[in-house]
C-alpha atoms as a PDB file:
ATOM      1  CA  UNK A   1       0.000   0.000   0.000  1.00  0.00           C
ATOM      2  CA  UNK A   2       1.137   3.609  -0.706  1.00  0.00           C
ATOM      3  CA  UNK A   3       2.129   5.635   1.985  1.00  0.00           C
ATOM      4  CA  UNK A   4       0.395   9.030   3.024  1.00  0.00           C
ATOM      5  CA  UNK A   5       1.429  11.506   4.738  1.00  0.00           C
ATOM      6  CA  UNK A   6      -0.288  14.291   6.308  1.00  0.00           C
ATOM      7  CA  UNK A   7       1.099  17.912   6.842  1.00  0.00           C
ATOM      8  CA  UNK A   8      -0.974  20.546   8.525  1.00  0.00           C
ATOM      9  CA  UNK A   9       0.698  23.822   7.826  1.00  0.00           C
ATOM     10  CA  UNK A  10       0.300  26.699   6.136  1.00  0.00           C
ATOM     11  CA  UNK A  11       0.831  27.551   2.789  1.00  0.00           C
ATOM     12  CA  UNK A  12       3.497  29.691   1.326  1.00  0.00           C
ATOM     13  CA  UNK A  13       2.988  31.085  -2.218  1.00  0.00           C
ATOM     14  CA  UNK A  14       6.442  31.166  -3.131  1.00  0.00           C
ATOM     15  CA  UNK A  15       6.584  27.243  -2.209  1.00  0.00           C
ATOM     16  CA  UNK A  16       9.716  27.605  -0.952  1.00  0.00           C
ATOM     17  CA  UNK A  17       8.530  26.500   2.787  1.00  0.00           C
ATOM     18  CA  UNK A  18       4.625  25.365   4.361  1.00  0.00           C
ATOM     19  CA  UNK A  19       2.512  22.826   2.928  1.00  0.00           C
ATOM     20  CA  UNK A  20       4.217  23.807  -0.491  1.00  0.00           C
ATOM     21  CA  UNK A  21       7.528  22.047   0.347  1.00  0.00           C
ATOM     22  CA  UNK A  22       5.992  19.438   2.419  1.00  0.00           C
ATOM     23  CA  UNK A  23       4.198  17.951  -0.357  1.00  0.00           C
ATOM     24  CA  UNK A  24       7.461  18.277  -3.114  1.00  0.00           C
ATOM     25  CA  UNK A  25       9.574  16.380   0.278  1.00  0.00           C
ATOM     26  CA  UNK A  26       7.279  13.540   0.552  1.00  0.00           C
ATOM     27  CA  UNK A  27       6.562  13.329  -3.268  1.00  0.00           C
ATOM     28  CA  UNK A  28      10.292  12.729  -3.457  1.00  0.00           C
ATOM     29  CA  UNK A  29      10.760  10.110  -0.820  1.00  0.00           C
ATOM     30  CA  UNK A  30       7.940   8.070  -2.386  1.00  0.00           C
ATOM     31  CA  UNK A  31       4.948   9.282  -0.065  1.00  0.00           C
ATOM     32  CA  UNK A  32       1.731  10.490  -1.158  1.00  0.00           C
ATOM     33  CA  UNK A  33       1.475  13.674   0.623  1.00  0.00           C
ATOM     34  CA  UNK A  34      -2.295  15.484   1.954  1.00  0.00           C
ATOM     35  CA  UNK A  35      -2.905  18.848   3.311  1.00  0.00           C
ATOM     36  CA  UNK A  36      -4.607  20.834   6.122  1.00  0.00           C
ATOM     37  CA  UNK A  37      -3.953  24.519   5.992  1.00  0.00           C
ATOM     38  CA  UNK A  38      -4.078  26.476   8.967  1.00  0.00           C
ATOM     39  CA  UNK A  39      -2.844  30.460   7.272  1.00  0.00           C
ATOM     40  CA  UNK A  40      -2.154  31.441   3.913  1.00  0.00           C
ATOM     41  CA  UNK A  41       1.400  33.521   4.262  1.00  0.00           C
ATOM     42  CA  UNK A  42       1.772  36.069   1.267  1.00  0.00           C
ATOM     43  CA  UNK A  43       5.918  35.516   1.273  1.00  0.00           C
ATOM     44  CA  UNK A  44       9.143  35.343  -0.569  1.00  0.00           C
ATOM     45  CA  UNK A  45      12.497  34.534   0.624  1.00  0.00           C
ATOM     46  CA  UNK A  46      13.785  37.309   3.143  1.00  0.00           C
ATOM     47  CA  UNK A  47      10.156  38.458   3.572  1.00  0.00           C
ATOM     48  CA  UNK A  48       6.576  38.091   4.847  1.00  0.00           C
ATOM     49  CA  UNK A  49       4.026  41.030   3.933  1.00  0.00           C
ATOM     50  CA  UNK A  50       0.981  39.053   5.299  1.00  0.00           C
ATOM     51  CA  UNK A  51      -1.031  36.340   7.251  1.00  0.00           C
ATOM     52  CA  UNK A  52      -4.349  35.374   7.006  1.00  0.00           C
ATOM     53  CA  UNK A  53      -5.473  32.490   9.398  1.00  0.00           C
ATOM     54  CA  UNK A  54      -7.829  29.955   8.102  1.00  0.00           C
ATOM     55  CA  UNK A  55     -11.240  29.757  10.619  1.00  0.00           C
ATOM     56  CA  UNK A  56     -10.764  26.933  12.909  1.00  0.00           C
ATOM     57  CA  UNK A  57     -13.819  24.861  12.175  1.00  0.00           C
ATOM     58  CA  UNK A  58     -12.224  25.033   8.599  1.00  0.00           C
ATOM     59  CA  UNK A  59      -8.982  23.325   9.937  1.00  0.00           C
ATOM     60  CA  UNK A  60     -10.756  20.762  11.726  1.00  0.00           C
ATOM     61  CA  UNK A  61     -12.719  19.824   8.932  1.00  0.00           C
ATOM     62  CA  UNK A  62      -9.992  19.182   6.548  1.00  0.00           C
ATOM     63  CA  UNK A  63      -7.978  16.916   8.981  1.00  0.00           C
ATOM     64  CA  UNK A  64     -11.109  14.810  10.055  1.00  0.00           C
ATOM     65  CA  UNK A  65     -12.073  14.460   5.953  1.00  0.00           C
ATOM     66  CA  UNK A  66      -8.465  12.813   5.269  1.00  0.00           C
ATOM     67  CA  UNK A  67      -8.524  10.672   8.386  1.00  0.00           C
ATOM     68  CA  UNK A  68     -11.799   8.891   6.757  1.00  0.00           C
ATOM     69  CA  UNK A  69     -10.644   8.923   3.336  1.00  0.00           C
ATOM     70  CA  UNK A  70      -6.668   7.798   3.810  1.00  0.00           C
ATOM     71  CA  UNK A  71      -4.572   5.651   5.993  1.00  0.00           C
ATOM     72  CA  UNK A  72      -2.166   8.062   7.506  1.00  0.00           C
ATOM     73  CA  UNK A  73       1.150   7.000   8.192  1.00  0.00           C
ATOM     74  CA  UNK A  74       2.332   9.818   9.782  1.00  0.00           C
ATOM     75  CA  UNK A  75       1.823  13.408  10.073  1.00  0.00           C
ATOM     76  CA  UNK A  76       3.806  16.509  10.870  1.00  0.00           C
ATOM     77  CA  UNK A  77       2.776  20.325  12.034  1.00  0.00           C
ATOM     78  CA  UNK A  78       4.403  23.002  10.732  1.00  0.00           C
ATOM     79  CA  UNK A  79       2.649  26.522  11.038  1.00  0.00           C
ATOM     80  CA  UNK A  80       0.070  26.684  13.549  1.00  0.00           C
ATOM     81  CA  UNK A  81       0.215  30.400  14.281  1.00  0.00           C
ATOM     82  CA  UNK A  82      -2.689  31.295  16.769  1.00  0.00           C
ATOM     83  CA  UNK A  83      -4.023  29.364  20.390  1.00  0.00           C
ATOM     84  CA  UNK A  84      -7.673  28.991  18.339  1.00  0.00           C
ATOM     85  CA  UNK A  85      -6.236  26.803  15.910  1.00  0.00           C
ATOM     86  CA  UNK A  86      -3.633  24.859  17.737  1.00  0.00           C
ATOM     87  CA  UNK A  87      -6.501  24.038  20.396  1.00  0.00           C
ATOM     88  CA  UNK A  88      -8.780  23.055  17.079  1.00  0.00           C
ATOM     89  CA  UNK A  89      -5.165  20.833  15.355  1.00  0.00           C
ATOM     90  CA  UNK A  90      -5.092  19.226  19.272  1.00  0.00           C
ATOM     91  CA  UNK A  91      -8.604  18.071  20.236  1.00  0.00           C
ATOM     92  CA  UNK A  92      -9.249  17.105  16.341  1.00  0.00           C
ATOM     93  CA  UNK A  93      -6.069  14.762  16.076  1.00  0.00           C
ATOM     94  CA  UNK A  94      -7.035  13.468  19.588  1.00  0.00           C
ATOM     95  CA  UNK A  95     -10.534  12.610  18.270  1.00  0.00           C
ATOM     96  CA  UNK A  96      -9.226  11.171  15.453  1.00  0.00           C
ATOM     97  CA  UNK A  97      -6.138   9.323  16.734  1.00  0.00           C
ATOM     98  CA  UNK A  98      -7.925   8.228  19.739  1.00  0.00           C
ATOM     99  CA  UNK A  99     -10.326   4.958  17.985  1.00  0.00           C
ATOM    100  CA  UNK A 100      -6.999   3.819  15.529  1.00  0.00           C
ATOM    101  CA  UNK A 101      -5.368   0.632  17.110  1.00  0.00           C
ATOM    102  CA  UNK A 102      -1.829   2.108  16.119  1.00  0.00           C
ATOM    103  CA  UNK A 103      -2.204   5.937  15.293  1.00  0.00           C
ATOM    104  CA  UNK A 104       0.416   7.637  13.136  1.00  0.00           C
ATOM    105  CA  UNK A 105       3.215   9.326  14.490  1.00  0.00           C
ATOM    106  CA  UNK A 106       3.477  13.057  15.214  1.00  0.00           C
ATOM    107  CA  UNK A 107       6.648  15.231  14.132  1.00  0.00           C
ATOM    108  CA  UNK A 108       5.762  18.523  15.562  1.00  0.00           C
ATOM    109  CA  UNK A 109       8.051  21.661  13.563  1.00  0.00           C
ATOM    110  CA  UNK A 110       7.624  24.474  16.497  1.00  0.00           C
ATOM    111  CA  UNK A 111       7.084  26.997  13.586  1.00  0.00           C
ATOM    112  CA  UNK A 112       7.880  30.740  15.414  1.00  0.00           C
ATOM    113  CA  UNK A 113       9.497  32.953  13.049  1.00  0.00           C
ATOM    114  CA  UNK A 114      10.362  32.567   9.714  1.00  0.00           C
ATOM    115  CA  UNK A 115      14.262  32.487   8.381  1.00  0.00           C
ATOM    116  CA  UNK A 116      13.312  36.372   7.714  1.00  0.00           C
ATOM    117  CA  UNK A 117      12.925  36.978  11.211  1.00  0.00           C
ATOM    118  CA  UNK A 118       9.183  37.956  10.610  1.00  0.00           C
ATOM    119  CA  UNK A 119       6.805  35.967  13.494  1.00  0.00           C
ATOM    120  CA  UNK A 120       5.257  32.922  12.471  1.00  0.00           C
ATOM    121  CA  UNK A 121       3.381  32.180  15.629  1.00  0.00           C
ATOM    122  CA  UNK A 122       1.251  34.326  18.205  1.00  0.00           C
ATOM    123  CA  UNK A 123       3.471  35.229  21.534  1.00  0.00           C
ATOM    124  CA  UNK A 124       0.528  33.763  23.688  1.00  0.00           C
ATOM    125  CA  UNK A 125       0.162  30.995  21.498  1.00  0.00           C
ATOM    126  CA  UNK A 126       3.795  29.483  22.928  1.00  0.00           C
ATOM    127  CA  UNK A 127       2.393  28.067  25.942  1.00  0.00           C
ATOM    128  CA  UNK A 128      -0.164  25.906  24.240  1.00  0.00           C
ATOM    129  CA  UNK A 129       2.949  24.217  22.238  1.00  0.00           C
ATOM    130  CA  UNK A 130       4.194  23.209  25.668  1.00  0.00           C
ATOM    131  CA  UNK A 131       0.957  22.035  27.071  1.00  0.00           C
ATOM    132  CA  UNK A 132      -1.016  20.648  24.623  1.00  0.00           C
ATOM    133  CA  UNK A 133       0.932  20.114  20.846  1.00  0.00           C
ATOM    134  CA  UNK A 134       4.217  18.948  22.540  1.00  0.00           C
ATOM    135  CA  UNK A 135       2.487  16.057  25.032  1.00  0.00           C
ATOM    136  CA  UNK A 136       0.937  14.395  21.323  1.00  0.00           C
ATOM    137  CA  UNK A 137       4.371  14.295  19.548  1.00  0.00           C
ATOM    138  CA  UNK A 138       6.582  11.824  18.774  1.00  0.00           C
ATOM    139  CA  UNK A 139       9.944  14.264  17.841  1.00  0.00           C
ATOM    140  CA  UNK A 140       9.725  17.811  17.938  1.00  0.00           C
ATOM    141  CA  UNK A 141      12.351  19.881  15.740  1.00  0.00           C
ATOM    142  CA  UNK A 142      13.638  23.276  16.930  1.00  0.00           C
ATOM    143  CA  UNK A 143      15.869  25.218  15.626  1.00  0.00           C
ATOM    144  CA  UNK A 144      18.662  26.641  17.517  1.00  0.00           C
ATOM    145  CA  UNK A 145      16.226  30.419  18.067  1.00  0.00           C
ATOM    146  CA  UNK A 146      12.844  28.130  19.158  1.00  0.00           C
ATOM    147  CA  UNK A 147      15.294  26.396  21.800  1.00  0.00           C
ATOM    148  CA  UNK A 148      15.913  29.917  23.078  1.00  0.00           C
ATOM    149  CA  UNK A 149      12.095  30.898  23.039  1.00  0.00           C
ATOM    150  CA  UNK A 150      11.802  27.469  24.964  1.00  0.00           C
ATOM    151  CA  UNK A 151      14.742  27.683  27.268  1.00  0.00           C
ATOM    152  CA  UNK A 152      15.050  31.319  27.739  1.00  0.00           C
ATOM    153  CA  UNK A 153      19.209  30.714  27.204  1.00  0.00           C
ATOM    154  CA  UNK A 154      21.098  31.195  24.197  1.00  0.00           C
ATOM    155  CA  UNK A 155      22.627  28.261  22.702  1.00  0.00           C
ATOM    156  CA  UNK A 156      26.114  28.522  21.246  1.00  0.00           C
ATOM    157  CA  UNK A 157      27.626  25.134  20.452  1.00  0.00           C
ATOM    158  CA  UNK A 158      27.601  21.461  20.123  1.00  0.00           C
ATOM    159  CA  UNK A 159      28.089  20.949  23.427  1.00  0.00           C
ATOM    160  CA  UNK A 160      25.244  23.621  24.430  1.00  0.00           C
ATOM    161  CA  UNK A 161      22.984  21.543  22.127  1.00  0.00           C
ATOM    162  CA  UNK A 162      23.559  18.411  23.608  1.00  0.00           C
ATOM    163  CA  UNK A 163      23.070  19.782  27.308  1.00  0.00           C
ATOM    164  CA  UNK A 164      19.581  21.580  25.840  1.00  0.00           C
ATOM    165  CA  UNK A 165      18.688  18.483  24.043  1.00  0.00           C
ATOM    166  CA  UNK A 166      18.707  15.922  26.916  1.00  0.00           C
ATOM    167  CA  UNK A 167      17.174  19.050  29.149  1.00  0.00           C
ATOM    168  CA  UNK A 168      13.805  19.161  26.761  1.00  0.00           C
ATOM    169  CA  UNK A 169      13.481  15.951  26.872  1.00  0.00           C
ATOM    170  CA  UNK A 170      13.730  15.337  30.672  1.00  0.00           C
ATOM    171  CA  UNK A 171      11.154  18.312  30.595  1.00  0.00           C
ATOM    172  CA  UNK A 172       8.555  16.984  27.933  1.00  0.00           C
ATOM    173  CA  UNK A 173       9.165  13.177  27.858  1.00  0.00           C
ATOM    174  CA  UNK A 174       9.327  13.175  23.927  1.00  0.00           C
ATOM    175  CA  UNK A 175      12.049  13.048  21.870  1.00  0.00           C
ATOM    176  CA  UNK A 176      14.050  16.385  20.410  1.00  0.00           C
ATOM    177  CA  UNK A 177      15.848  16.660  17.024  1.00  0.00           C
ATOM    178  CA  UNK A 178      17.546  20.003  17.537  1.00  0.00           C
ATOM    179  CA  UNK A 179      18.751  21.644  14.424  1.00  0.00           C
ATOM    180  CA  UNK A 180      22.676  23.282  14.657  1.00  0.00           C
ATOM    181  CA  UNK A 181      22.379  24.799  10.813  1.00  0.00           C
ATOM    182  CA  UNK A 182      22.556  28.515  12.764  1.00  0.00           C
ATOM    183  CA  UNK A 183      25.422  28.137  14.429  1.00  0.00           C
ATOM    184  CA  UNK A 184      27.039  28.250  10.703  1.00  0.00           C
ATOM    185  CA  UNK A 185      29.153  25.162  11.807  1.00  0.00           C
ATOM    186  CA  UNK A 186      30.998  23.008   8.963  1.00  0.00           C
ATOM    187  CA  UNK A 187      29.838  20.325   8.554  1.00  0.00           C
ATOM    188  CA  UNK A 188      26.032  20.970  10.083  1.00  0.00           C
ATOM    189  CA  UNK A 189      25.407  19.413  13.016  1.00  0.00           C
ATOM    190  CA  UNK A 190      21.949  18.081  14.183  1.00  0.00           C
ATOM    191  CA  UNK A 191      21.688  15.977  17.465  1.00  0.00           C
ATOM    192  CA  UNK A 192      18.247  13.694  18.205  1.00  0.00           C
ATOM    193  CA  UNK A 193      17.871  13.750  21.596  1.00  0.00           C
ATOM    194  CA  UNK A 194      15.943  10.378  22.398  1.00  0.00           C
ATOM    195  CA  UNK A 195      14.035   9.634  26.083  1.00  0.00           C
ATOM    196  CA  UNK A 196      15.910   6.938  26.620  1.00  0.00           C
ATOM    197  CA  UNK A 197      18.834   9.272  27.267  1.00  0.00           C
ATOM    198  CA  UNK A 198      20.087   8.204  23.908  1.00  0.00           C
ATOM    199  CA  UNK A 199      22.343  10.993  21.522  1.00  0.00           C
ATOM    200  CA  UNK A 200      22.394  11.094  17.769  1.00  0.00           C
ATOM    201  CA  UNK A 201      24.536  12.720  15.147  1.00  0.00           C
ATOM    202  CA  UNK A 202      23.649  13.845  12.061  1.00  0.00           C
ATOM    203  CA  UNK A 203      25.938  16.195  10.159  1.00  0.00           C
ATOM    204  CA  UNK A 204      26.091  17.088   6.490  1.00  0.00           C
ATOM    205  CA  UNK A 205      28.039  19.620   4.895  1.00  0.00           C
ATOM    206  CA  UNK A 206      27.647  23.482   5.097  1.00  0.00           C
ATOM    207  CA  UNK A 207      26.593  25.510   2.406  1.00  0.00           C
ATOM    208  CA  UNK A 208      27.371  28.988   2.693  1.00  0.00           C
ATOM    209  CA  UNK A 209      25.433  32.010   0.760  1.00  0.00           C
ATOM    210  CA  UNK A 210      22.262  29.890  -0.255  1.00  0.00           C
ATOM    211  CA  UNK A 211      18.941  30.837   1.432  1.00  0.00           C
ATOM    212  CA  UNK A 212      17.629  28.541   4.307  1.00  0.00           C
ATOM    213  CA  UNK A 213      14.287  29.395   3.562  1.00  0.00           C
ATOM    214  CA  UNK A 214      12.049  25.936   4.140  1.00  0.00           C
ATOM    215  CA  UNK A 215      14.761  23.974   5.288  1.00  0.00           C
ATOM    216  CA  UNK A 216      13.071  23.296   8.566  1.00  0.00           C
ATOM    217  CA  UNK A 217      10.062  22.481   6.809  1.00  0.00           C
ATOM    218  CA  UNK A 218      11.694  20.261   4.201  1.00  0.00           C
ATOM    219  CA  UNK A 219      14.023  18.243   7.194  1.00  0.00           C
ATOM    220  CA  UNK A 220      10.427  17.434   9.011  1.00  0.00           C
ATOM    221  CA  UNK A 221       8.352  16.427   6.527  1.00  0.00           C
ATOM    222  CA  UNK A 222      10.585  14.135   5.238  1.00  0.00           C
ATOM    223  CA  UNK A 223      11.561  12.533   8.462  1.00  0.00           C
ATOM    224  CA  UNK A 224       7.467  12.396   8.569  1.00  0.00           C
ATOM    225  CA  UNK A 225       7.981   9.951   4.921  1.00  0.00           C
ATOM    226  CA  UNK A 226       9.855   8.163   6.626  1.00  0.00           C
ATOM    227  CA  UNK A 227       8.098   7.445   9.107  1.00  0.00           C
ATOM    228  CA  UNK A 228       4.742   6.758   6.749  1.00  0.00           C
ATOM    229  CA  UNK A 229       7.203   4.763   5.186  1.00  0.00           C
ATOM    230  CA  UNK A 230       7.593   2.432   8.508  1.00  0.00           C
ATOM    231  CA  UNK A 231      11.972   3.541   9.014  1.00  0.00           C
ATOM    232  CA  UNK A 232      12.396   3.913  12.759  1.00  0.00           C
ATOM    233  CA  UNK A 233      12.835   7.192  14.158  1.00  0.00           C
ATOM    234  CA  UNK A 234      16.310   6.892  14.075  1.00  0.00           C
ATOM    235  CA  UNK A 235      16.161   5.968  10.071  1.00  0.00           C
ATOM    236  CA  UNK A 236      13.924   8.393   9.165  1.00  0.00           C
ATOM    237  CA  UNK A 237      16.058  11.446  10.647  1.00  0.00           C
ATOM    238  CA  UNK A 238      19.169   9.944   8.581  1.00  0.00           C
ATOM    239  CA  UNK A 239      17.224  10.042   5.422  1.00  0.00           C
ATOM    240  CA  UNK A 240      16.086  13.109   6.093  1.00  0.00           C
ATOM    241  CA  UNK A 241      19.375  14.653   6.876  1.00  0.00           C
ATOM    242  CA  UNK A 242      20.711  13.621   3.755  1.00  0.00           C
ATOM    243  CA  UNK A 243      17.699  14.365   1.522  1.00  0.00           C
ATOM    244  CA  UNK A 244      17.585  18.057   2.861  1.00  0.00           C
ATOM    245  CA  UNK A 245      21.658  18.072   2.206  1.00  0.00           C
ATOM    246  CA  UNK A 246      21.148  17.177  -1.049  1.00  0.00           C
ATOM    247  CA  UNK A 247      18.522  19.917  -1.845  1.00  0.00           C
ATOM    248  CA  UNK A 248      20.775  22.192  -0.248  1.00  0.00           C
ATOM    249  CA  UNK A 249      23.800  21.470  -2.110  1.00  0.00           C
ATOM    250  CA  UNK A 250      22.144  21.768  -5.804  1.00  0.00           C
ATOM    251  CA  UNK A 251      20.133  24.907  -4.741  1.00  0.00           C
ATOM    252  CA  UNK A 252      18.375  26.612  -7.711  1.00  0.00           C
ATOM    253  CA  UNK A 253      18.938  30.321  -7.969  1.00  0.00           C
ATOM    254  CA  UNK A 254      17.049  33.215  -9.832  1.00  0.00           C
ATOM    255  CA  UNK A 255      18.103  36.446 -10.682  1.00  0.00           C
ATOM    256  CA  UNK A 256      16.081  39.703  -9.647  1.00  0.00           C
ATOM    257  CA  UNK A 257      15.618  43.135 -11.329  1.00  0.00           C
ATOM    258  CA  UNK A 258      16.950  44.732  -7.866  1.00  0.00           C
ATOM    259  CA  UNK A 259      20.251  42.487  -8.443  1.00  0.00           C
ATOM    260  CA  UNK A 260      19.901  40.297  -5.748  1.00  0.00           C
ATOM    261  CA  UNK A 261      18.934  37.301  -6.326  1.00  0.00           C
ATOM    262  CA  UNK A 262      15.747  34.255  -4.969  1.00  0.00           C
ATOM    263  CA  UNK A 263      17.184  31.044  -4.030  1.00  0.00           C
ATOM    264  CA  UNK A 264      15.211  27.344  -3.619  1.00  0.00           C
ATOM    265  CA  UNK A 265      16.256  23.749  -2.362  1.00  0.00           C
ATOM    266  CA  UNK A 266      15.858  21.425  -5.789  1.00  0.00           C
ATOM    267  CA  UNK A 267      13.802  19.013  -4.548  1.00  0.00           C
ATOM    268  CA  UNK A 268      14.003  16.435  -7.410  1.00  0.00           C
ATOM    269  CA  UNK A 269      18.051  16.653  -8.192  1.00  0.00           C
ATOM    270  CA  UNK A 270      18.657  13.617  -9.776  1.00  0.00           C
ATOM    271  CA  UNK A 271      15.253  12.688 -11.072  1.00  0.00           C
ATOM    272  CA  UNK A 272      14.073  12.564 -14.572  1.00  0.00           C
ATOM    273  CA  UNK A 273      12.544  15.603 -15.468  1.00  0.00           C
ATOM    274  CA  UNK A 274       8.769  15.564 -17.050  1.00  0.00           C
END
């Protein structure tokens, strides 16, 4: 049977990150990707001019239609942005999850500001992440400025990863991949903090002067394929680590009439073109 995966995200027009990039991850580890959108983000690289949430009922709706329609393998949150819908994403996963004999996995991105620096997430809305998203998941994926919103510490190294890593997990109970791509290290290091006390590398090389924009979305949603696809945790973050290396390395590029330029991961290097 064909995998599916579920992101519920919103949706970025340049398709560089949200439910966009999900769906071009999964399509390219072999998983048949669905959507729920939460906001519709008017963006480009470098830049968000405006948010528009999607009404809650709306939300709910779409995730409860592709529970009875698909056998979801796994699913991953990305942009959530207000309390009203990640209260509606919470009690409608639990209702659905709750009946299923073995329900899917949950890779929760903490989505809080966007590589821009623009906010991605309401400030009141943090403390629902903690109490309510964060109990459901089975890894949650900060980057290196969410692990400050959630520690209230800077975090500066390796080492500092590590220590944060095991503390979020003795905290939540759930396992952590925390992302090192902002401390500009070379190669990239990633550590998945398991609750068995357990520490794993990942590291890939360091690309300097391409735009990161979607890369957190991208490294989730494909460790969510890989998880539809039935790879262990542990798997599934190596394939995903490699995958999002790879669409790193053979960025595409664009040229703009202001001389800078728009950058993209290629999400299909490699593959016959149509």
């Amino acid at each position: 049977m064909f995998p599916v995966g579920l992101t519920i995200a919103g949706s970025d027009n340049s398709a560089g990150a949200g439910v966009q990039a999900d769906l071009k991850t999964m399509s390219a580890l072999g998983v048949y990707g669905v959507t729920a959108i939460t906001c519709v983000v008017a963006e480009v690289p470098g830049k968000v001019s405006a948010i528009q949430a999607i009404e809650p009922r709306i939300v709910a709706e779409q995730i409860r239609l592709l529970f009875e329609a698909f056998p979801i393998g796994a699913l991953k949150t990305g942009m959530l942005y207000s309390c009203e819908i990640i209260e509606t994403v919470c009690d409608t996963l639990r209702g659905c999850r709750e009946p299923m004999p073995q329900p899917p996995p949950i890779v929760v991105d903490p989505v809080m500001v966007a590589t821009s620096g623009d906010p991605l997430l309401q400030r009141d809305a943090i403390a629902l992440y903690r109490e309510r998203l964060f109990p459901m998941a089975t890894l949650i994926t900060p980057n290196l400025d969410e692990v400050r919103t959630l520690l209230d510490r800077e975090v500066t190294s390796v080492a500092e990863m590590r220590t944060a890593g095991q503390e979020l997990v003795a905290t939540y109970g759930r396992a952590f991949l925390i992302k090192g791509g902002h401390l500009r290290l070379n190669p990239a290091i990633d550590l998945l903090c398991a609750p068995d006390g357990g520490v794993q590398e990942f590291s890939a090389p360091f690309v300097p002067g391409v735009s990161t924009h979607g890369t957190g979305c991208t490294y989730a949603a494909a460790i969510t394929a890989g998880l539809a696809k039935g790879l262990s945790l542990s798997e599934a973050a190596s394939e995903a680590k490699q995958y999002l290396a790879t669409t790193v390395a053979h960025f595409l590029r664009w040229p703009r009439e202001d001389g800078r330029t728009t950058d993209a991961l290629h999400h299909f290097w490699g593959k016959p073109s149509a």
